[in-house]
PDB file of N, CA and C in Angstrom:
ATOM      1  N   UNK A   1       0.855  -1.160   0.000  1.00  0.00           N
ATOM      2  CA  UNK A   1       0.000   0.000   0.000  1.00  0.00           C
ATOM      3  C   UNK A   1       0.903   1.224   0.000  1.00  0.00           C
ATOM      4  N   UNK A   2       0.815   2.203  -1.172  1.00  0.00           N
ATOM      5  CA  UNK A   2       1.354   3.270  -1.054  1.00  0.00           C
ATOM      6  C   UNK A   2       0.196   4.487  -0.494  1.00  0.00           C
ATOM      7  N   UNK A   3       0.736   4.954   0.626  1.00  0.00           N
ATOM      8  CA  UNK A   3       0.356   6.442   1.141  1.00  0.00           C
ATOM      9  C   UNK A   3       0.687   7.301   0.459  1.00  0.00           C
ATOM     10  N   UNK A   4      -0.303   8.395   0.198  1.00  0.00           N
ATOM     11  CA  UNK A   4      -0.664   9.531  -0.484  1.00  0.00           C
ATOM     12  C   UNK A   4       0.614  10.595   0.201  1.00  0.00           C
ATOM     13  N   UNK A   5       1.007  10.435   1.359  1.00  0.00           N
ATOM     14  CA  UNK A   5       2.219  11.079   1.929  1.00  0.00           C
ATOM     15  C   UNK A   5       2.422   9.865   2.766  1.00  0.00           C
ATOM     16  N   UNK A   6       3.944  10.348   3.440  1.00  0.00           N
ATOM     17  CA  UNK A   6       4.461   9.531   4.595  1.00  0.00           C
ATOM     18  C   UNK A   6       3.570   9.855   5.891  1.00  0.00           C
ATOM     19  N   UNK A   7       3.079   9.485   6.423  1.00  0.00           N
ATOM     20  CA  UNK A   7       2.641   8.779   7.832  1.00  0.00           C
ATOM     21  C   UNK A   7       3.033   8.281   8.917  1.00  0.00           C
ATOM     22  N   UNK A   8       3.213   8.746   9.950  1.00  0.00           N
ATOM     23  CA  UNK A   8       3.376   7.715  11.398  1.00  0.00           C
ATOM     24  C   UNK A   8       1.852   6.931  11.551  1.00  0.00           C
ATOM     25  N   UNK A   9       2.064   5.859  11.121  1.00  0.00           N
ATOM     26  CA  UNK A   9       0.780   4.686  11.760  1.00  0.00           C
ATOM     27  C   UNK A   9       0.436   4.581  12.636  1.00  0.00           C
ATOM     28  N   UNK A  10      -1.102   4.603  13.990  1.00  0.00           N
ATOM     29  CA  UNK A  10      -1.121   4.986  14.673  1.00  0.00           C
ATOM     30  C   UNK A  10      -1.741   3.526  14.981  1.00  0.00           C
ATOM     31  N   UNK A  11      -2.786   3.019  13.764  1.00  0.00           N
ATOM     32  CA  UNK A  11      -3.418   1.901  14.407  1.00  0.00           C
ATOM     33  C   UNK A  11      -4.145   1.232  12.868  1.00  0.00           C
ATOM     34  N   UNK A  12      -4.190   0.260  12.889  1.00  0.00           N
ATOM     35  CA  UNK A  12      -5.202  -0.180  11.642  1.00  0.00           C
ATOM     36  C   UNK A  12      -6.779  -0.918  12.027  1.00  0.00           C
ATOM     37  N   UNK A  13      -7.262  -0.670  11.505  1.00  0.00           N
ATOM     38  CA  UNK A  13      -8.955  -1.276  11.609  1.00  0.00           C
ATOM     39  C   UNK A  13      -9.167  -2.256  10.467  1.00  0.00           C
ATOM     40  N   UNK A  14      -9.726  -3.547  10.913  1.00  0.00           N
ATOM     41  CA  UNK A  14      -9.422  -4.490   9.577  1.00  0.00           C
ATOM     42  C   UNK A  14     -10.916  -5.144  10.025  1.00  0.00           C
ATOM     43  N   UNK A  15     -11.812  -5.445   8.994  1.00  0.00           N
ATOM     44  CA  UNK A  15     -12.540  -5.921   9.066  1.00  0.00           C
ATOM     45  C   UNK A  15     -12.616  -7.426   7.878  1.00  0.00           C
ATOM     46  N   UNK A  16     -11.995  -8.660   9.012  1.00  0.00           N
ATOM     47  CA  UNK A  16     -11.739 -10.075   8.458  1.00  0.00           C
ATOM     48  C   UNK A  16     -12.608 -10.492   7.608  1.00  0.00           C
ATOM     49  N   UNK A  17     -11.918 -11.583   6.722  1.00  0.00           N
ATOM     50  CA  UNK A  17     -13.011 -12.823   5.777  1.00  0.00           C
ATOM     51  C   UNK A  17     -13.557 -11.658   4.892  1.00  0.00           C
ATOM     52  N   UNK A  18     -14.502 -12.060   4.208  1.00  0.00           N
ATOM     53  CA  UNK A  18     -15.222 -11.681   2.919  1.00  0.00           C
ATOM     54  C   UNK A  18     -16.713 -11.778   3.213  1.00  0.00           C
ATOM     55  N   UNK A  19     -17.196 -10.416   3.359  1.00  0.00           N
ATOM     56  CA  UNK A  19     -18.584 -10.683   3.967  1.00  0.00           C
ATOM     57  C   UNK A  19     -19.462  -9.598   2.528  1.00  0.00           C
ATOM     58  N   UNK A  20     -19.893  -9.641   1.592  1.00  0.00           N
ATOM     59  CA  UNK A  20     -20.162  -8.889   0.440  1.00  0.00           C
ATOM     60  C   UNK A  20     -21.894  -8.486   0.818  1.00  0.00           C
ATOM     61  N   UNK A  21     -22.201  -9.074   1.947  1.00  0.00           N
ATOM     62  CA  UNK A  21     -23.188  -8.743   2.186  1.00  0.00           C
ATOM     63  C   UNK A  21     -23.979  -9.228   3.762  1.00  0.00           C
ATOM     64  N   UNK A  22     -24.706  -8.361   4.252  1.00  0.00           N
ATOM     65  CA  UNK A  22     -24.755  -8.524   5.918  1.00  0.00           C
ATOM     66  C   UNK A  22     -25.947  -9.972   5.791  1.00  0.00           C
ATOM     67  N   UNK A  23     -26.717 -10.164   5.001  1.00  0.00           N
ATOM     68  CA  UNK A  23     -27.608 -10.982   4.904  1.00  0.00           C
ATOM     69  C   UNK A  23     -26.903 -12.011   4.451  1.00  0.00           C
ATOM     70  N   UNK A  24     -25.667 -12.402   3.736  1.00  0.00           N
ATOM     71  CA  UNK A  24     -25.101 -13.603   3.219  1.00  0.00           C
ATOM     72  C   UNK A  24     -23.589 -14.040   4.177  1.00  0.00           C
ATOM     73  N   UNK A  25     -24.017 -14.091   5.328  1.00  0.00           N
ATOM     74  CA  UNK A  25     -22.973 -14.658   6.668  1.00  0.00           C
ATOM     75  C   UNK A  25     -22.453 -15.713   6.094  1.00  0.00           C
ATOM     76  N   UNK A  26     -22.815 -16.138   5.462  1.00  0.00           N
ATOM     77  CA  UNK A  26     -22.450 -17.961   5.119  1.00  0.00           C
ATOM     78  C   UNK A  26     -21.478 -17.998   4.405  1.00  0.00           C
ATOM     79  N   UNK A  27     -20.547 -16.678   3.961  1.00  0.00           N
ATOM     80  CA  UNK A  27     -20.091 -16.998   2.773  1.00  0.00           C
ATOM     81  C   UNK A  27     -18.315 -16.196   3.586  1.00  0.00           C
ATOM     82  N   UNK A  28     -18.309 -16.399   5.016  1.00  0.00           N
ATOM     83  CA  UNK A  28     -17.857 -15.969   5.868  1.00  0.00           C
ATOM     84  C   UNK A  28     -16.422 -17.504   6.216  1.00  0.00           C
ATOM     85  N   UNK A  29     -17.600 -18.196   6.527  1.00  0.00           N
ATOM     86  CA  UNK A  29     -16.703 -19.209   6.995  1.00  0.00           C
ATOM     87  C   UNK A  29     -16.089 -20.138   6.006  1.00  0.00           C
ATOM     88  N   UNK A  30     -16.711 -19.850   4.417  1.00  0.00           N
ATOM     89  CA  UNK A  30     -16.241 -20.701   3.162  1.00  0.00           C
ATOM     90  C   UNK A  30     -14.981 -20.387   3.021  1.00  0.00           C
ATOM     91  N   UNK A  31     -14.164 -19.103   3.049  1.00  0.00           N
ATOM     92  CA  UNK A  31     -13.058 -18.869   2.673  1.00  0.00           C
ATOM     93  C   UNK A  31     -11.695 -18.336   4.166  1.00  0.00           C
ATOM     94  N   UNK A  32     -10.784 -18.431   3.626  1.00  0.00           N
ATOM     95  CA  UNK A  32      -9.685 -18.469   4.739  1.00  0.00           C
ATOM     96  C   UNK A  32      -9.693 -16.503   5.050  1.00  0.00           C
ATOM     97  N   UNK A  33      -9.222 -16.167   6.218  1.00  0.00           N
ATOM     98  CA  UNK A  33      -9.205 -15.225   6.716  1.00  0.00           C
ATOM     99  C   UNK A  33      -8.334 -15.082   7.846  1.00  0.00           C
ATOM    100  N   UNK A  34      -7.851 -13.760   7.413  1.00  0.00           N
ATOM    101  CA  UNK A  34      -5.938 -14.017   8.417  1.00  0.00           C
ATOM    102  C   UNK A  34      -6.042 -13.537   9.399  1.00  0.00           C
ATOM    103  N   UNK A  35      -4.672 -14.149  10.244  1.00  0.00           N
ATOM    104  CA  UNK A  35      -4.573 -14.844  11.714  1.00  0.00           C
ATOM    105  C   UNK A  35      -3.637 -14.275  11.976  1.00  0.00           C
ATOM    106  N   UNK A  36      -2.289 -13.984  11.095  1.00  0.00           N
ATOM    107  CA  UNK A  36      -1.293 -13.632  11.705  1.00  0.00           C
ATOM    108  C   UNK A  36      -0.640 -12.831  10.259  1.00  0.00           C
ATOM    109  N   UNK A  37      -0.321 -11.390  10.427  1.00  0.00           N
ATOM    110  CA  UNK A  37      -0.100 -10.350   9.330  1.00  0.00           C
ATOM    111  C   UNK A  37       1.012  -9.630   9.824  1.00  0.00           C
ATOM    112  N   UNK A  38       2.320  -9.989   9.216  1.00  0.00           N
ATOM    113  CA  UNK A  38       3.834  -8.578   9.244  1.00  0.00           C
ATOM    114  C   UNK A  38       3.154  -7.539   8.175  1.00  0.00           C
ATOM    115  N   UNK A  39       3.338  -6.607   8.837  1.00  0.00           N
ATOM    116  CA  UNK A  39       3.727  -5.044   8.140  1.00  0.00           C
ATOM    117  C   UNK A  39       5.172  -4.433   8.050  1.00  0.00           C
ATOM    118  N   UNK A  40       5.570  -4.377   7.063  1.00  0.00           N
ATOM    119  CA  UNK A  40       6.776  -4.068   6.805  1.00  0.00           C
ATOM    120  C   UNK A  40       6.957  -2.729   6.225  1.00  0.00           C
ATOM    121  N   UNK A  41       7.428  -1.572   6.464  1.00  0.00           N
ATOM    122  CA  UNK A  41       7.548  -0.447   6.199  1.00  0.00           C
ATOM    123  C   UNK A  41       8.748  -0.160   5.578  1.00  0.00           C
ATOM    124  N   UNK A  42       8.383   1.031   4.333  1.00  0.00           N
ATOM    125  CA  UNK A  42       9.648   1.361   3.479  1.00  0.00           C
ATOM    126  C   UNK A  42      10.563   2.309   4.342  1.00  0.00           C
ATOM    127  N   UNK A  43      10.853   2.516   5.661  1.00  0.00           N
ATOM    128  CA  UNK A  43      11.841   2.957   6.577  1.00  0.00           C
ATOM    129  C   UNK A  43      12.295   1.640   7.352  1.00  0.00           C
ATOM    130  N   UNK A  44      11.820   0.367   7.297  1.00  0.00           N
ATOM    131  CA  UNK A  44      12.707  -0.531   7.498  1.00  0.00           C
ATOM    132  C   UNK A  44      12.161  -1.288   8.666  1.00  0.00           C
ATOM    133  N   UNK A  45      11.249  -0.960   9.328  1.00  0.00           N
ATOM    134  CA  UNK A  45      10.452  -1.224  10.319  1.00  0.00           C
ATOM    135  C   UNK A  45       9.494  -2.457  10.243  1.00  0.00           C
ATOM    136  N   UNK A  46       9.227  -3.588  11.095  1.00  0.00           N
ATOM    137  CA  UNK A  46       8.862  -3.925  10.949  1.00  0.00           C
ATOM    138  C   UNK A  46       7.761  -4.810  12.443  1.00  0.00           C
ATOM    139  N   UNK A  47       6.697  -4.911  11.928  1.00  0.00           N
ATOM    140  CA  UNK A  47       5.640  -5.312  13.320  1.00  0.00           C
ATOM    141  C   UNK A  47       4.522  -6.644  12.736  1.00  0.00           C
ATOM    142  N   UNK A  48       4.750  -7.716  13.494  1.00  0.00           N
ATOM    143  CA  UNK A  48       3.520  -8.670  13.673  1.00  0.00           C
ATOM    144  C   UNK A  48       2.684  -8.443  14.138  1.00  0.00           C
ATOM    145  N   UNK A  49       1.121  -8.625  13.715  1.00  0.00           N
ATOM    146  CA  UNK A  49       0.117  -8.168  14.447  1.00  0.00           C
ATOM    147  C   UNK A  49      -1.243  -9.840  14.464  1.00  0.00           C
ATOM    148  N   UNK A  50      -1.581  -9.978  15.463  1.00  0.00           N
ATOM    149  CA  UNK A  50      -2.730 -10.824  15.240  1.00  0.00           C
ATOM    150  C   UNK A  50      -3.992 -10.685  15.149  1.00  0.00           C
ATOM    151  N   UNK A  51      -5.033 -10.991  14.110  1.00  0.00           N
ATOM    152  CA  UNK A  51      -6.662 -10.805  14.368  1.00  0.00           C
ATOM    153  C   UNK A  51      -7.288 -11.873  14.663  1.00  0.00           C
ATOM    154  N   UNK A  52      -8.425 -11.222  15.075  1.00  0.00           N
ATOM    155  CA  UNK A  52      -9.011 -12.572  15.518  1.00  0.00           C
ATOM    156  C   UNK A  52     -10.163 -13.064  14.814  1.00  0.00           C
ATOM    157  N   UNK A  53     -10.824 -14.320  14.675  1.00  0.00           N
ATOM    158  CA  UNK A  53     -11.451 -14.993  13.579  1.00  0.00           C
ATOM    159  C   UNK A  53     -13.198 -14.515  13.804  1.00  0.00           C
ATOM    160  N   UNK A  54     -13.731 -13.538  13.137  1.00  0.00           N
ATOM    161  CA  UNK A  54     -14.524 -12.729  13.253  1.00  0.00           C
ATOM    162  C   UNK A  54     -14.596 -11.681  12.216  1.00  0.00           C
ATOM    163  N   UNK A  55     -15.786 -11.186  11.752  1.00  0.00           N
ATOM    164  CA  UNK A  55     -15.908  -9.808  10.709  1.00  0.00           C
ATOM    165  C   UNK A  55     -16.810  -8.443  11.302  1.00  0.00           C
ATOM    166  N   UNK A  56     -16.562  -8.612  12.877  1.00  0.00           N
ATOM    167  CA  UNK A  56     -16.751  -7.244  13.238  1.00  0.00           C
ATOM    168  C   UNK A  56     -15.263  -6.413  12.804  1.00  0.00           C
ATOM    169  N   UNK A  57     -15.093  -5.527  13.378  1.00  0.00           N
ATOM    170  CA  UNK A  57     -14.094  -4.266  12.786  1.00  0.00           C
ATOM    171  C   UNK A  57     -13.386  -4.488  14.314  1.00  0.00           C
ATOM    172  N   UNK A  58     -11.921  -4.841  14.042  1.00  0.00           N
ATOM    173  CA  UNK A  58     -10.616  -4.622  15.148  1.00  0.00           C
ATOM    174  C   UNK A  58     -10.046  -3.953  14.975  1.00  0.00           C
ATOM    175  N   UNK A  59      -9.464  -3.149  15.965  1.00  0.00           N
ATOM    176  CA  UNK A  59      -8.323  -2.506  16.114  1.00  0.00           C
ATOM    177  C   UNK A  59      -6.820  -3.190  16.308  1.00  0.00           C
ATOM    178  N   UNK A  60      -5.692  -2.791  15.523  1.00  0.00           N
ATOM    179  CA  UNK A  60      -4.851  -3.532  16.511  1.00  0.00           C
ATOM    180  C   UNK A  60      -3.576  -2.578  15.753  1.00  0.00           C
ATOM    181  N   UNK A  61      -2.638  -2.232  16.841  1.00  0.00           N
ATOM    182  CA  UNK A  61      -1.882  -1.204  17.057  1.00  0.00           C
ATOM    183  C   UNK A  61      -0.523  -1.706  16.828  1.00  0.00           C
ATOM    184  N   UNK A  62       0.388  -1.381  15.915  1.00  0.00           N
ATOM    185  CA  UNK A  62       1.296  -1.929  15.013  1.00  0.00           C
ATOM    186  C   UNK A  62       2.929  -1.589  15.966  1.00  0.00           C
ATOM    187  N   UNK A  63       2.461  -0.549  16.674  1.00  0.00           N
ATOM    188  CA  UNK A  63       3.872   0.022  17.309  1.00  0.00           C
ATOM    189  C   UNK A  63       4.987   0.681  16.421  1.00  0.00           C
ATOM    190  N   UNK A  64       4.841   1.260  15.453  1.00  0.00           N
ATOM    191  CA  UNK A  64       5.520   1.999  14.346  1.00  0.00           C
ATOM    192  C   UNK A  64       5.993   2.868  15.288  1.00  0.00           C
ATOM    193  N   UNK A  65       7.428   2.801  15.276  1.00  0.00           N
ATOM    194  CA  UNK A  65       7.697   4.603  15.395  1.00  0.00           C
ATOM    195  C   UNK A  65       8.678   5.378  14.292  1.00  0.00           C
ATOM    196  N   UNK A  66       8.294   5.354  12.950  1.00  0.00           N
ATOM    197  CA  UNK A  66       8.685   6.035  11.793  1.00  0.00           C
ATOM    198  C   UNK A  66       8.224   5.981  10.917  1.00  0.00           C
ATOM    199  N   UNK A  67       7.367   7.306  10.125  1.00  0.00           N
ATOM    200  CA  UNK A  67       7.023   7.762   9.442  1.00  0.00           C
ATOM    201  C   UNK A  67       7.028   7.278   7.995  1.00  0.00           C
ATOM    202  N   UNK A  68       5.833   6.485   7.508  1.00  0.00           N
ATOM    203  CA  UNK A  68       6.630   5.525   6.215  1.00  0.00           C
ATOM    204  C   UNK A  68       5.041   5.985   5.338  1.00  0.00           C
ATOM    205  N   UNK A  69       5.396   5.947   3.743  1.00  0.00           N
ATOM    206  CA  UNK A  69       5.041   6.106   2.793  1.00  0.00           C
ATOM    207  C   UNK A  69       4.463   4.843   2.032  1.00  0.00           C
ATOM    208  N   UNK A  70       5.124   3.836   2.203  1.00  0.00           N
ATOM    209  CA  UNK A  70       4.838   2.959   1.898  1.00  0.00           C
ATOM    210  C   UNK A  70       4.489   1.271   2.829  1.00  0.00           C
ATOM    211  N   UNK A  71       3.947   0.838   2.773  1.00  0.00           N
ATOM    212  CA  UNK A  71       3.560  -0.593   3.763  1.00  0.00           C
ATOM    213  C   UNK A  71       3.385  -1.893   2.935  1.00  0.00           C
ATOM    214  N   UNK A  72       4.201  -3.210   3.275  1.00  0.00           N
ATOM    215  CA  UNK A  72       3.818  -4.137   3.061  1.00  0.00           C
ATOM    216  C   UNK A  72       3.213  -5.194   3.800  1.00  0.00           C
ATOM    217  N   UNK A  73       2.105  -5.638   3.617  1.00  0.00           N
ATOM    218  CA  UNK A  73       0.885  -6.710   4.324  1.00  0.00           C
ATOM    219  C   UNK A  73       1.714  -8.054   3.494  1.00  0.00           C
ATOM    220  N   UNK A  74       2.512  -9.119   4.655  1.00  0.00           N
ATOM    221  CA  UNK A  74       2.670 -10.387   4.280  1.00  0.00           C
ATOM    222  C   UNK A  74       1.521 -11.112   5.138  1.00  0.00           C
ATOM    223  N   UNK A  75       0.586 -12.118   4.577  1.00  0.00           N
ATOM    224  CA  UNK A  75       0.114 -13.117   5.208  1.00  0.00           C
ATOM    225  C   UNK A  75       1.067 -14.189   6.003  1.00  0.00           C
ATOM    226  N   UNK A  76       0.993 -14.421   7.078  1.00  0.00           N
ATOM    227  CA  UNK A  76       2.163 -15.591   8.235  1.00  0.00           C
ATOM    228  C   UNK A  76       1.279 -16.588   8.816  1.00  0.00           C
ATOM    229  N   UNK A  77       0.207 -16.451   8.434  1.00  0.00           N
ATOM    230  CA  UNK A  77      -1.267 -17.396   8.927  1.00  0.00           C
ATOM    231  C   UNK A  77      -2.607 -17.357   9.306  1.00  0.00           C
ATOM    232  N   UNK A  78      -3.349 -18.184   8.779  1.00  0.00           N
ATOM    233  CA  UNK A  78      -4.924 -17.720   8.186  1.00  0.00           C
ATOM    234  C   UNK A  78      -5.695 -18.420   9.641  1.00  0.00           C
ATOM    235  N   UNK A  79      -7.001 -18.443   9.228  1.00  0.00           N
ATOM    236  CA  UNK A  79      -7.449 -19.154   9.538  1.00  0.00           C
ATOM    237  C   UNK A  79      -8.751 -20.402   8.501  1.00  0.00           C
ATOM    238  N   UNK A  80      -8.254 -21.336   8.529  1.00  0.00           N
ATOM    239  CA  UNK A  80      -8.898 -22.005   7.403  1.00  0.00           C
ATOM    240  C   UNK A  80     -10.721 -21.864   7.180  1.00  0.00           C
ATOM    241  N   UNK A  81     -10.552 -22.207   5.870  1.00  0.00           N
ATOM    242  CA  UNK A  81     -11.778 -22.511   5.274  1.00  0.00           C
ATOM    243  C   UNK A  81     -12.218 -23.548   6.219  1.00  0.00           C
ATOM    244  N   UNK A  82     -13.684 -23.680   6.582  1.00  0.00           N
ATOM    245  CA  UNK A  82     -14.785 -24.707   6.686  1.00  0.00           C
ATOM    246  C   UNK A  82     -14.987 -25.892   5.858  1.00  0.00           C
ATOM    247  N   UNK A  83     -15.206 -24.907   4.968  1.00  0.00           N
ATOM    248  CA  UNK A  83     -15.378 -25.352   2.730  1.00  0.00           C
ATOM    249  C   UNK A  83     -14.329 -25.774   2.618  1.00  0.00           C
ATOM    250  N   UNK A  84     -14.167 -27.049   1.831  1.00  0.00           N
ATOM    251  CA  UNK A  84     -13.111 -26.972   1.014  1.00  0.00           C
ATOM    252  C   UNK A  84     -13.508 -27.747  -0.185  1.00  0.00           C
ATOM    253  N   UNK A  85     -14.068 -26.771  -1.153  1.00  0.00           N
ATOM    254  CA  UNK A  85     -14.919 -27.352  -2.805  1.00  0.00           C
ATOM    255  C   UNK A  85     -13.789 -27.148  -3.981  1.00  0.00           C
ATOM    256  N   UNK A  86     -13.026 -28.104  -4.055  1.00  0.00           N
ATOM    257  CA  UNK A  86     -12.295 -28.650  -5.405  1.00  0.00           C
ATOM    258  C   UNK A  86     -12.844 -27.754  -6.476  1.00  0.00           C
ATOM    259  N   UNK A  87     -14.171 -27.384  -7.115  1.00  0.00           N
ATOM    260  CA  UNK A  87     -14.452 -26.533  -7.827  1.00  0.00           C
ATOM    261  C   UNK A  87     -14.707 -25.756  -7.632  1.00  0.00           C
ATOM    262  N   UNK A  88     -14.518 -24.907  -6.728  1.00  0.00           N
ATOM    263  CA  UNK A  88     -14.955 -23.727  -5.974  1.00  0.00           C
ATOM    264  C   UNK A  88     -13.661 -23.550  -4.752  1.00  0.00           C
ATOM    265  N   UNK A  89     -12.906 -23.705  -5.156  1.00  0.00           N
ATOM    266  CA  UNK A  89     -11.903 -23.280  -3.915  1.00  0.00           C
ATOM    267  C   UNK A  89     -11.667 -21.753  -2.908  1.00  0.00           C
ATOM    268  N   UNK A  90     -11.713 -22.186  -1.604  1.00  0.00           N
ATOM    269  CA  UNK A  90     -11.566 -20.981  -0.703  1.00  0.00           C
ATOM    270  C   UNK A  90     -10.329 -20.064  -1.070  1.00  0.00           C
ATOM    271  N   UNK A  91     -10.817 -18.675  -1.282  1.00  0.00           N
ATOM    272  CA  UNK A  91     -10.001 -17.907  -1.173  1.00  0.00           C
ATOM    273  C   UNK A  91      -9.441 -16.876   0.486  1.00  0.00           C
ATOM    274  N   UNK A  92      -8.321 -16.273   0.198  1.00  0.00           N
ATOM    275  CA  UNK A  92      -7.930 -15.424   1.273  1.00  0.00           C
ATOM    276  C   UNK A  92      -8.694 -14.186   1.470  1.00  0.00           C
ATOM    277  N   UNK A  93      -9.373 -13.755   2.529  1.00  0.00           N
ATOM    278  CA  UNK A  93     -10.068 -12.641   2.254  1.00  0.00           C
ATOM    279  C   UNK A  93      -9.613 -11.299   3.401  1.00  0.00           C
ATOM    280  N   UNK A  94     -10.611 -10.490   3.080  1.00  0.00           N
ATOM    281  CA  UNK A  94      -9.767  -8.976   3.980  1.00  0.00           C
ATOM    282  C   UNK A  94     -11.001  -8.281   3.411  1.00  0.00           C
ATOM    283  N   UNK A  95     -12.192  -7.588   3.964  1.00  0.00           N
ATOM    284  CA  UNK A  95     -12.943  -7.037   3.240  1.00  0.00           C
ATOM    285  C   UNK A  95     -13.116  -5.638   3.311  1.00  0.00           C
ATOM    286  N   UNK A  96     -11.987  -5.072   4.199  1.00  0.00           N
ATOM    287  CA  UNK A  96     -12.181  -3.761   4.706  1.00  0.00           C
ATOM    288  C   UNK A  96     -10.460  -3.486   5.927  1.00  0.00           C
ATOM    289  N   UNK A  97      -9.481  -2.436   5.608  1.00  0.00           N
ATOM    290  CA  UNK A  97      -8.196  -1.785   5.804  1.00  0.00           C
ATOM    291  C   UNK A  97      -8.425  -0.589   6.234  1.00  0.00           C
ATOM    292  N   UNK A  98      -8.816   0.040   7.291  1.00  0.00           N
ATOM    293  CA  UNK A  98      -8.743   1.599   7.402  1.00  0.00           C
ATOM    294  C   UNK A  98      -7.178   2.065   8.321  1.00  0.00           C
ATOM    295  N   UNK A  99      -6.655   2.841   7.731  1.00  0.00           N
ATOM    296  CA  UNK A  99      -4.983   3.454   7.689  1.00  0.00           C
ATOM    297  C   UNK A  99      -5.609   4.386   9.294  1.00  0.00           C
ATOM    298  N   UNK A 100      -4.941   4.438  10.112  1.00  0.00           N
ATOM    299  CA  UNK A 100      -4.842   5.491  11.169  1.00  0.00           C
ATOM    300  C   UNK A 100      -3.465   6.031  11.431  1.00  0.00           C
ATOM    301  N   UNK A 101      -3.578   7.853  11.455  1.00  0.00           N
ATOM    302  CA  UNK A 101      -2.068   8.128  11.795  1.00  0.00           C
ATOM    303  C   UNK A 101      -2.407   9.351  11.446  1.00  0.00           C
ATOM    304  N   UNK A 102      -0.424  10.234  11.655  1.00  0.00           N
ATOM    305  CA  UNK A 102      -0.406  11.399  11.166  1.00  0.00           C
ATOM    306  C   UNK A 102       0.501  11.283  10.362  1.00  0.00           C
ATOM    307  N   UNK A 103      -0.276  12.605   9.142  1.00  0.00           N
ATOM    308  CA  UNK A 103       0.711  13.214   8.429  1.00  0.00           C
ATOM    309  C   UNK A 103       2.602  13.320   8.870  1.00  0.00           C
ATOM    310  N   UNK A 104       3.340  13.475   7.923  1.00  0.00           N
ATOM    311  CA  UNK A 104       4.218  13.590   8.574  1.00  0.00           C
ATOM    312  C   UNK A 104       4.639  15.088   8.830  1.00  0.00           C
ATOM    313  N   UNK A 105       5.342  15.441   9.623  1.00  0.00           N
ATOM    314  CA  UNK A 105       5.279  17.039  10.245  1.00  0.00           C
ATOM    315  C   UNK A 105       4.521  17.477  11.185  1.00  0.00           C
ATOM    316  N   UNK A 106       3.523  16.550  11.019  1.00  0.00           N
ATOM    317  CA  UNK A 106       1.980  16.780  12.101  1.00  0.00           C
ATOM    318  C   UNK A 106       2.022  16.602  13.521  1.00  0.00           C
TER     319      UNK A 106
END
């Protein structure tokens, strides 16, 4: 993810799995949804964070202390599919990323 400017990260809000709709829950537990996520920052920084297996909206606070422009999200472990349809295979999902922080200078 490239930032529009550099940023100190303050916190991210992630709302797990693939939910495309509040009436279609079911389509929640078909596919894998992550467990364990490094953020790696283009100042060199780097933080593990864990979520938990659910599609309400978490917080979880990365501990950055430098100002980065750019972020990389590695997956380190999911939590599995329910499903597992040979013609229909579970995908990795993430249905919602909100960035918290300041500008830099700010």
């Amino acid at each position: 993810v490239e930032l529009e400017r550099p940023a100190l990260l303050s916190s991210l809000r992630f709302v797990n799995g693939w939910i495309d709709d509040p009436k279609r829950m079911t389509m929640y537990p078909n596919n894998h949804r992550v467990k364990t996520l490094a953020i790696t920052t283009d100042a060199g920084e780097r933080a593990v964070v864990d979520l938990e297996d659910h599609n309400d909206p978490q917080f979880v606070v990365p501990g950055l202390k430098q100002k980065a422009a750019k972020l990389t999200f590695t997956v380190k472990a999911v939590y599995e599919a329910e499903v597992n349809d040979p013609e229909d295979p579970p995908w990795l999902n993430v249905s919602e990323v909100t960035f918290f922080g300041h500008p830099a200078g700010e």
